[in-house]
PDB file of N, CA and C in Angstrom:
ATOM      1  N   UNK A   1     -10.323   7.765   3.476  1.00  0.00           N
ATOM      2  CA  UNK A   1     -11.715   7.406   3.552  1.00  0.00           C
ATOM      3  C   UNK A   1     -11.950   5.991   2.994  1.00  0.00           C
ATOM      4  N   UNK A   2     -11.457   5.930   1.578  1.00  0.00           N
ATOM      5  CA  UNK A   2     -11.740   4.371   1.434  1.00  0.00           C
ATOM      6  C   UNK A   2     -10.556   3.257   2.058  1.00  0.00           C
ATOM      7  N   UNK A   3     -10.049   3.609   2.678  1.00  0.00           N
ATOM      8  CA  UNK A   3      -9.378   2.630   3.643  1.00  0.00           C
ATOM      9  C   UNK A   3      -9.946   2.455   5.152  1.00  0.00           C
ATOM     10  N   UNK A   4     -11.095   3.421   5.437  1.00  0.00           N
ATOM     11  CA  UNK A   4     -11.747   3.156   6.289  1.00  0.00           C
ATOM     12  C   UNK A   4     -13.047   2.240   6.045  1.00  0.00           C
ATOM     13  N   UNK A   5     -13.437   2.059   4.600  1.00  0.00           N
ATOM     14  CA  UNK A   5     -14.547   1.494   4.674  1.00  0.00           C
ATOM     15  C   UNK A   5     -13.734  -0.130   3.776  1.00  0.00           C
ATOM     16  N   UNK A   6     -12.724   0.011   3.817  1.00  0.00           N
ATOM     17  CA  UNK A   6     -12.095  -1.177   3.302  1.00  0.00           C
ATOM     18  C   UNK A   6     -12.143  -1.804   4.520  1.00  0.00           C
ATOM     19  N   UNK A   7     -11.392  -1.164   5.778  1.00  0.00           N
ATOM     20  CA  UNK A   7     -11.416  -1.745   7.185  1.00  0.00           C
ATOM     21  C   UNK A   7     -13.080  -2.208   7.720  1.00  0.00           C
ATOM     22  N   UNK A   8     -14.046  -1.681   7.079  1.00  0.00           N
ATOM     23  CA  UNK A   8     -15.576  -1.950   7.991  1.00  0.00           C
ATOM     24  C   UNK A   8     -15.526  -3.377   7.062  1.00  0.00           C
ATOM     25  N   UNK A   9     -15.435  -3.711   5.837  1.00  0.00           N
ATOM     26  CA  UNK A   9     -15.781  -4.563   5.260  1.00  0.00           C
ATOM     27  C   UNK A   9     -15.164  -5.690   5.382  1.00  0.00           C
ATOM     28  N   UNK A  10     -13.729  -5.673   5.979  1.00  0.00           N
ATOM     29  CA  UNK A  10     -12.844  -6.731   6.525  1.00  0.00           C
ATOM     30  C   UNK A  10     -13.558  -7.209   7.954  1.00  0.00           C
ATOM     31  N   UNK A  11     -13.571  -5.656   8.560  1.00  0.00           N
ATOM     32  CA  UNK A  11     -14.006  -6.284   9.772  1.00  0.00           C
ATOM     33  C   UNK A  11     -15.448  -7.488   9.724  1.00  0.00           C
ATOM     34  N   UNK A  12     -16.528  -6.605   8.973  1.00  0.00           N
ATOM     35  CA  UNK A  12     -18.274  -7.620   8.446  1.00  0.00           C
ATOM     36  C   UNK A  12     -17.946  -9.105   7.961  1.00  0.00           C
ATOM     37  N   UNK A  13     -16.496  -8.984   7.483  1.00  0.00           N
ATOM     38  CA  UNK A  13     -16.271 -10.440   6.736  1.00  0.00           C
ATOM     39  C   UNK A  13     -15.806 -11.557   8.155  1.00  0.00           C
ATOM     40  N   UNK A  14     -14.982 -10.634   8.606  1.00  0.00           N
ATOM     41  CA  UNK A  14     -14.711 -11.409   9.487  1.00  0.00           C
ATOM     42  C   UNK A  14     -15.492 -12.039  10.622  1.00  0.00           C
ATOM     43  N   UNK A  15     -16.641 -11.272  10.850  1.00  0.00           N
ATOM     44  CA  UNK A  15     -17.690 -11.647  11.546  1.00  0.00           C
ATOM     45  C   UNK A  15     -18.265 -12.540  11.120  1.00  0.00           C
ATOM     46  N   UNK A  16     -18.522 -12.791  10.222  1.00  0.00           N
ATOM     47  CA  UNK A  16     -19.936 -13.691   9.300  1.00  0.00           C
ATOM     48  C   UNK A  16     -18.625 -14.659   9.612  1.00  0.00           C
ATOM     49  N   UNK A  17     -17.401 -15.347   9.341  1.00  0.00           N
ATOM     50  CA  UNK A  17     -16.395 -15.941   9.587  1.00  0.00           C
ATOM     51  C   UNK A  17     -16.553 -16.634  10.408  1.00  0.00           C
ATOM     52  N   UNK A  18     -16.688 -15.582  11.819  1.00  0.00           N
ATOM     53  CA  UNK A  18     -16.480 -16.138  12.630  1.00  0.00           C
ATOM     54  C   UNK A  18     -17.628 -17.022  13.267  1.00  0.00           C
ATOM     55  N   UNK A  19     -19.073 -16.420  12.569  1.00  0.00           N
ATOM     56  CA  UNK A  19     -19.623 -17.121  13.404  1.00  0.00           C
ATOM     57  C   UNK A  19     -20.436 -18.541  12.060  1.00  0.00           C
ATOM     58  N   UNK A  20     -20.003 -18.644  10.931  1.00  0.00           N
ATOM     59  CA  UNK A  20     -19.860 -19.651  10.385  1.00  0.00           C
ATOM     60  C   UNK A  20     -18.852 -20.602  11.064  1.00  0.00           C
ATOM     61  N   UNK A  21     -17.821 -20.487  11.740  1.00  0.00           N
ATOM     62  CA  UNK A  21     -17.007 -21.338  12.334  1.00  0.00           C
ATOM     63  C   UNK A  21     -17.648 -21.876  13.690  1.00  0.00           C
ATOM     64  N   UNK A  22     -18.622 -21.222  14.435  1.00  0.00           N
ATOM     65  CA  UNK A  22     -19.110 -21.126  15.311  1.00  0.00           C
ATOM     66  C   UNK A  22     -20.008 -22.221  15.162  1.00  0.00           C
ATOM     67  N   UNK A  23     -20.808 -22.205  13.881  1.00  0.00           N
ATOM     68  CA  UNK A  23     -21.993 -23.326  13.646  1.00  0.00           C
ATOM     69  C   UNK A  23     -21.125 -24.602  13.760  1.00  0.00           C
ATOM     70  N   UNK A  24     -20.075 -24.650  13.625  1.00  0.00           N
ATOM     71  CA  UNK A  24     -19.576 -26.000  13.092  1.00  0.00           C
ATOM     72  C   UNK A  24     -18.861 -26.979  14.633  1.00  0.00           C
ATOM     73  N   UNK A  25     -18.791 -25.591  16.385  1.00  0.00           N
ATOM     74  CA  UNK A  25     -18.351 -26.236  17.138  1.00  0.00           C
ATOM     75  C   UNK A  25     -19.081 -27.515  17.571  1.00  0.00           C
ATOM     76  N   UNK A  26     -18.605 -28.183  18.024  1.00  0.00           N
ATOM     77  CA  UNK A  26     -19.762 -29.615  18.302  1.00  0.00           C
ATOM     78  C   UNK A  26     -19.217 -29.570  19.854  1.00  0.00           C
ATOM     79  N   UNK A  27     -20.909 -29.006  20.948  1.00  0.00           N
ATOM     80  CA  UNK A  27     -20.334 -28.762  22.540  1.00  0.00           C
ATOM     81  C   UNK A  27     -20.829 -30.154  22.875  1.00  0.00           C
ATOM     82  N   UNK A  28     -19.842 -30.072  23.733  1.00  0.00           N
ATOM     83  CA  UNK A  28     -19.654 -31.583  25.172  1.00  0.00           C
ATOM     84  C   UNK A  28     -21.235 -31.610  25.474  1.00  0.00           C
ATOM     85  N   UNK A  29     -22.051 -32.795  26.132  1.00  0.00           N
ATOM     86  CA  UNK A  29     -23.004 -32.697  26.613  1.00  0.00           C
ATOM     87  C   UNK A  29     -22.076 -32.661  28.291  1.00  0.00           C
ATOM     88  N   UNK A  30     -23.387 -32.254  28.954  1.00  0.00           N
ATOM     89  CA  UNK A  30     -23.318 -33.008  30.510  1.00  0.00           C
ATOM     90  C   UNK A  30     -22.233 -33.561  31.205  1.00  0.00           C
ATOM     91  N   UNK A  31     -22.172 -35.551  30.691  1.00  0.00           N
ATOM     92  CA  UNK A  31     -21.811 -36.419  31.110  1.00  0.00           C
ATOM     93  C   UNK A  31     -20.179 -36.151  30.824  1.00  0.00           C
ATOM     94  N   UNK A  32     -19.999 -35.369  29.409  1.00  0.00           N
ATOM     95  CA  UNK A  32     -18.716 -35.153  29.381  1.00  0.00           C
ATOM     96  C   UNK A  32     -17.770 -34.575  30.198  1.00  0.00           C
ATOM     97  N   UNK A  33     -18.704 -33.221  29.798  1.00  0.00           N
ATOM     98  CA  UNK A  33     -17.971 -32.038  31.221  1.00  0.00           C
ATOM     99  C   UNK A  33     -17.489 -32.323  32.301  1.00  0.00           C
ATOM    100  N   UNK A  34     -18.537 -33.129  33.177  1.00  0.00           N
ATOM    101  CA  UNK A  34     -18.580 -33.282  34.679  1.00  0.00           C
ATOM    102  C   UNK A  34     -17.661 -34.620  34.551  1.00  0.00           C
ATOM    103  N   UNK A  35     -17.121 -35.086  33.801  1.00  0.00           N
ATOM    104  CA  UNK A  35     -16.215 -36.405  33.265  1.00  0.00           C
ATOM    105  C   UNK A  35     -14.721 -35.784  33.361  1.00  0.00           C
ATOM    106  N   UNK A  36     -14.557 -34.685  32.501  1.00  0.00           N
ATOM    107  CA  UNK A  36     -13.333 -33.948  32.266  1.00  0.00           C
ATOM    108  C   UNK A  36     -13.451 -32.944  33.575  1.00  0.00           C
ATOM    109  N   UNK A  37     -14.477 -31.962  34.164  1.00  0.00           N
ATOM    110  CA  UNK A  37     -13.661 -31.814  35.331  1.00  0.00           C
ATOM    111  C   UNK A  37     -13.147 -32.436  36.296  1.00  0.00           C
ATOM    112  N   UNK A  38     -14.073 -33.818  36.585  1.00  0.00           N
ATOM    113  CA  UNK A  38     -13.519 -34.551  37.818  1.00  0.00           C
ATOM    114  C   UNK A  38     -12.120 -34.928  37.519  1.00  0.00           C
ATOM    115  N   UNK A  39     -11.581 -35.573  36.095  1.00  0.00           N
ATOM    116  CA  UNK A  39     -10.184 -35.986  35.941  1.00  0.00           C
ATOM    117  C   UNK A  39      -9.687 -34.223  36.114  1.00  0.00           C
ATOM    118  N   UNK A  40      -9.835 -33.172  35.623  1.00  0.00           N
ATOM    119  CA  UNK A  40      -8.691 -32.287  35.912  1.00  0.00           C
ATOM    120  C   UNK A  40      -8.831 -31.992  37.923  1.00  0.00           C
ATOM    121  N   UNK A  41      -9.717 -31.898  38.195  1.00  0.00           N
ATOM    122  CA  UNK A  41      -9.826 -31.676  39.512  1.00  0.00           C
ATOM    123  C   UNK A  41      -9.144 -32.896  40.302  1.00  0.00           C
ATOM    124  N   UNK A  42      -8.596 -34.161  39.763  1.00  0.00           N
ATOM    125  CA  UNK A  42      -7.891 -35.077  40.330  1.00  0.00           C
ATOM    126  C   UNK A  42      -6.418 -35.243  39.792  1.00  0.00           C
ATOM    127  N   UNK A  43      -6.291 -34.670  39.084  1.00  0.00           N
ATOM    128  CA  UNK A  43      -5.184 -34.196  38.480  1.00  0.00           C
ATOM    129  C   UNK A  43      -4.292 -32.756  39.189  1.00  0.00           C
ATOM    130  N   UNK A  44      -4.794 -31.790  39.157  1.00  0.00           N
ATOM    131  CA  UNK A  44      -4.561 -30.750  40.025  1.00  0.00           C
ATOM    132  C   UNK A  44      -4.622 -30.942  41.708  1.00  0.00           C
ATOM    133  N   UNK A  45      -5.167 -32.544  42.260  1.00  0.00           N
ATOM    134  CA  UNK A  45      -5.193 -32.250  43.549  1.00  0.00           C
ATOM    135  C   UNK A  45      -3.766 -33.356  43.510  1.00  0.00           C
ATOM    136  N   UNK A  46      -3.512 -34.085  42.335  1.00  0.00           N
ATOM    137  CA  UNK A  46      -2.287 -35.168  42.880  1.00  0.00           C
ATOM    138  C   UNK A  46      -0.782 -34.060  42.231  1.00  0.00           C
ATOM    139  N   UNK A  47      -0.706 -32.939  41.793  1.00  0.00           N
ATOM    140  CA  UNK A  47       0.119 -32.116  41.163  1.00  0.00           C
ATOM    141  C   UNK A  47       0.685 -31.400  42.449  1.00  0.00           C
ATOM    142  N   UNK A  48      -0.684 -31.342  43.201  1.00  0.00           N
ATOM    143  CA  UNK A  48      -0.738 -30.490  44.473  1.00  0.00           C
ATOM    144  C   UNK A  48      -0.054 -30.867  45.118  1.00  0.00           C
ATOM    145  N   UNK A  49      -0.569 -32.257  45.962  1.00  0.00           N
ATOM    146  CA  UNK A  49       0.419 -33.040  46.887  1.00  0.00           C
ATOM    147  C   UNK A  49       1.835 -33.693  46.764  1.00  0.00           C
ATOM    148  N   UNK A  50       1.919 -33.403  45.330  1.00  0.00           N
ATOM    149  CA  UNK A  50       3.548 -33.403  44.872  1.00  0.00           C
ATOM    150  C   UNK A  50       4.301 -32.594  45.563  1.00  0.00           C
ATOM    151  N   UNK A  51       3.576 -31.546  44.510  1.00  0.00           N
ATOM    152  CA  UNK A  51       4.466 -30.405  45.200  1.00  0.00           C
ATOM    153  C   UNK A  51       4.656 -29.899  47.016  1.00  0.00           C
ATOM    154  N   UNK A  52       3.540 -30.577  47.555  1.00  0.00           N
ATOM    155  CA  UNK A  52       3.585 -30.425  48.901  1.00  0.00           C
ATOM    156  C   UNK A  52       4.905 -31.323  49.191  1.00  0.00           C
ATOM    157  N   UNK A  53       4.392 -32.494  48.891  1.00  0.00           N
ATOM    158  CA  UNK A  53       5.688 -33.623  49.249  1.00  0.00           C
ATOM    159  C   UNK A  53       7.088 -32.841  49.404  1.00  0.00           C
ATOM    160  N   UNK A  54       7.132 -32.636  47.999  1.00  0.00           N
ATOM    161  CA  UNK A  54       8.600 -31.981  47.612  1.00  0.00           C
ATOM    162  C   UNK A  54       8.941 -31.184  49.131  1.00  0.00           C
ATOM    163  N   UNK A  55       8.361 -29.880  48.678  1.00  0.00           N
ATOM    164  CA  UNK A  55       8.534 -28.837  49.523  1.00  0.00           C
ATOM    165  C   UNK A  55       8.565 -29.299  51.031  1.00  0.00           C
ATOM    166  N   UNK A  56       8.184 -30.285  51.364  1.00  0.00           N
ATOM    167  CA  UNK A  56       8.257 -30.554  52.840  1.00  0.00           C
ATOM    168  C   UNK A  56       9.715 -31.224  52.689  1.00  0.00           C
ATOM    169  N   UNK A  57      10.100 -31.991  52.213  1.00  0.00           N
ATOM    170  CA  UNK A  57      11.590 -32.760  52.236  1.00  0.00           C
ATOM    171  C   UNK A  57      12.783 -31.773  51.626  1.00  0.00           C
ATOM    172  N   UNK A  58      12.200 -30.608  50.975  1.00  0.00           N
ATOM    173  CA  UNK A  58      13.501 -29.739  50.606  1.00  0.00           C
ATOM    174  C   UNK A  58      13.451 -28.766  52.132  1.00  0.00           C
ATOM    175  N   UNK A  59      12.449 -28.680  52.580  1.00  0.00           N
ATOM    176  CA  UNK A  59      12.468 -27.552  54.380  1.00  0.00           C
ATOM    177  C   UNK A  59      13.280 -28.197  55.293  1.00  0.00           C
ATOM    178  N   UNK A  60      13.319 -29.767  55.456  1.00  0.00           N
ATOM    179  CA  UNK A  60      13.211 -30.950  55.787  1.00  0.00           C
ATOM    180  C   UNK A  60      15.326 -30.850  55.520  1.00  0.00           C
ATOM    181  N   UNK A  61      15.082 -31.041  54.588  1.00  0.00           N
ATOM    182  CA  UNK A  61      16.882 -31.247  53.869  1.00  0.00           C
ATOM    183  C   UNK A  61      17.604 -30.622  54.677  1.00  0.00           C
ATOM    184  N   UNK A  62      16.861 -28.740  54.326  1.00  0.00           N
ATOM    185  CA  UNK A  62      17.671 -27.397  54.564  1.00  0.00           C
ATOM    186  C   UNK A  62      18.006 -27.799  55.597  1.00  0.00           C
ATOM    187  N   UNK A  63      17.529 -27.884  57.075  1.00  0.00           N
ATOM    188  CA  UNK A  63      16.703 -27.549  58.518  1.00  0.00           C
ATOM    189  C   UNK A  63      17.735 -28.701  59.138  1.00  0.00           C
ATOM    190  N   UNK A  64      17.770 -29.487  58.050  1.00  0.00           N
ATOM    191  CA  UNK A  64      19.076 -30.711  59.097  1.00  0.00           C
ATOM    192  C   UNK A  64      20.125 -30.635  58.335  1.00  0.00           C
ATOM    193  N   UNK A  65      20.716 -29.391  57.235  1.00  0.00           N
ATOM    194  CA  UNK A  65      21.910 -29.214  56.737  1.00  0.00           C
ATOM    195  C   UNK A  65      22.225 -28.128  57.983  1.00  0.00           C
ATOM    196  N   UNK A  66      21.431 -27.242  58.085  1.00  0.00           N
ATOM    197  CA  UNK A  66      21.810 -26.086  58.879  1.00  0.00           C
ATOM    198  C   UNK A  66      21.877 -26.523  60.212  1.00  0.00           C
ATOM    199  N   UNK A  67      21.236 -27.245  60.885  1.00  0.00           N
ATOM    200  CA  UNK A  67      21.549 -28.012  62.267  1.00  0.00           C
ATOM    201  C   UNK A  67      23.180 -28.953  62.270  1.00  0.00           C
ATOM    202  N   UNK A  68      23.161 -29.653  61.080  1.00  0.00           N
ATOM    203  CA  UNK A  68      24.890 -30.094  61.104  1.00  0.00           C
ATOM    204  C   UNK A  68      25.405 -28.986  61.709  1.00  0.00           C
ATOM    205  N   UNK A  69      25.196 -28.087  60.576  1.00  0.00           N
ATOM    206  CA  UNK A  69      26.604 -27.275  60.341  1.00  0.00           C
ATOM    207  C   UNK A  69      26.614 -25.931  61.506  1.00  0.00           C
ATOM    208  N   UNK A  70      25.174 -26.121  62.244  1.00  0.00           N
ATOM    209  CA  UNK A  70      25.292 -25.543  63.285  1.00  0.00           C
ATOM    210  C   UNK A  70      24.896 -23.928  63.300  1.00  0.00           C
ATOM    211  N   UNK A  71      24.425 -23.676  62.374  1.00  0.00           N
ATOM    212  CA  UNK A  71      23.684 -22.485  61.844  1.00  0.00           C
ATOM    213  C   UNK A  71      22.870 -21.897  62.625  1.00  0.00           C
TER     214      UNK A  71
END
Protein backbone atom coordinates (compact mmCIF):
# COMPACT_ATOMS: atom_id res chain seq x y z
CA UNK A 1 0.00 0.00 0.00
CA UNK A 2 2.55 2.57 0.77
CA UNK A 3 4.47 1.78 -2.27
CA UNK A 4 1.48 2.52 -4.12
CA UNK A 5 1.05 5.91 -2.87
CA UNK A 6 4.89 6.39 -3.01
CA UNK A 7 4.29 5.61 -6.87
CA UNK A 8 1.12 8.43 -7.06
CA UNK A 9 3.52 10.93 -5.55
CA UNK A 10 6.45 10.24 -7.97
CA UNK A 11 4.16 10.10 -10.59
CA UNK A 12 2.37 14.19 -9.25
CA UNK A 13 6.10 15.16 -9.08
CA UNK A 14 6.78 14.27 -12.19
CA UNK A 15 4.03 16.07 -13.71
CA UNK A 16 4.45 19.47 -12.12
CA UNK A 17 8.21 18.61 -13.77
CA UNK A 18 7.15 18.23 -16.61
CA UNK A 19 5.19 20.92 -17.22
CA UNK A 20 7.62 23.44 -15.41
CA UNK A 21 9.95 22.33 -18.26
CA UNK A 22 7.23 23.05 -20.58
CA UNK A 23 7.07 26.89 -19.47
CA UNK A 24 10.58 27.24 -20.36
CA UNK A 25 10.12 25.82 -24.32
CA UNK A 26 10.67 28.96 -26.47
CA UNK A 27 8.20 27.94 -29.91
CA UNK A 28 9.39 28.99 -33.50
CA UNK A 29 7.12 31.78 -34.74
CA UNK A 30 5.64 31.48 -38.36
CA UNK A 31 8.52 32.77 -40.44
CA UNK A 32 10.63 30.09 -38.84
CA UNK A 33 8.65 27.03 -39.43
CA UNK A 34 7.68 27.68 -42.97
CA UNK A 35 11.74 28.55 -43.24
CA UNK A 36 12.73 25.04 -41.81
CA UNK A 37 10.11 23.17 -43.74
CA UNK A 38 10.91 24.55 -47.07
CA UNK A 39 14.85 23.65 -46.41
CA UNK A 40 13.75 20.02 -45.19
CA UNK A 41 11.25 19.68 -48.06
CA UNK A 42 14.35 20.63 -50.41
CA UNK A 43 16.45 18.51 -48.79
CA UNK A 44 14.30 15.35 -48.96
CA UNK A 45 13.43 16.18 -52.65
CA UNK A 46 17.49 16.40 -53.60
CA UNK A 47 18.05 12.93 -51.22
CA UNK A 48 15.26 11.73 -53.48
CA UNK A 49 16.71 12.30 -56.84
CA UNK A 50 19.91 10.81 -55.61
CA UNK A 51 18.68 8.00 -54.89
CA UNK A 52 16.70 7.92 -58.14
CA UNK A 53 19.97 8.69 -60.00
CA UNK A 54 21.70 5.86 -58.31
CA UNK A 55 19.09 3.31 -58.83
CA UNK A 56 18.69 4.10 -62.48
CA UNK A 57 22.61 3.51 -63.27
CA UNK A 58 22.79 0.38 -60.91
CA UNK A 59 19.37 -1.18 -63.35
CA UNK A 60 21.40 0.46 -66.05
CA UNK A 61 24.92 -1.46 -64.97
CA UNK A 62 22.95 -4.86 -64.24
CA UNK A 63 20.90 -4.84 -67.75
CA UNK A 64 24.26 -4.32 -69.85
CA UNK A 65 26.28 -6.86 -67.55
CA UNK A 66 23.57 -9.41 -68.28
CA UNK A 67 23.28 -8.51 -72.07
CA UNK A 68 27.34 -9.08 -72.31
CA UNK A 69 27.18 -12.10 -70.79
CA UNK A 70 24.14 -12.99 -72.61
CA UNK A 71 21.70 -13.80 -69.88
Amino acid sequence: MAEEVKKKKNRGAWFREMKSELKKVVWPNRKTVMANTGTVLLCSLCIGACIWIFDFVAVSAVQLILSVFGA
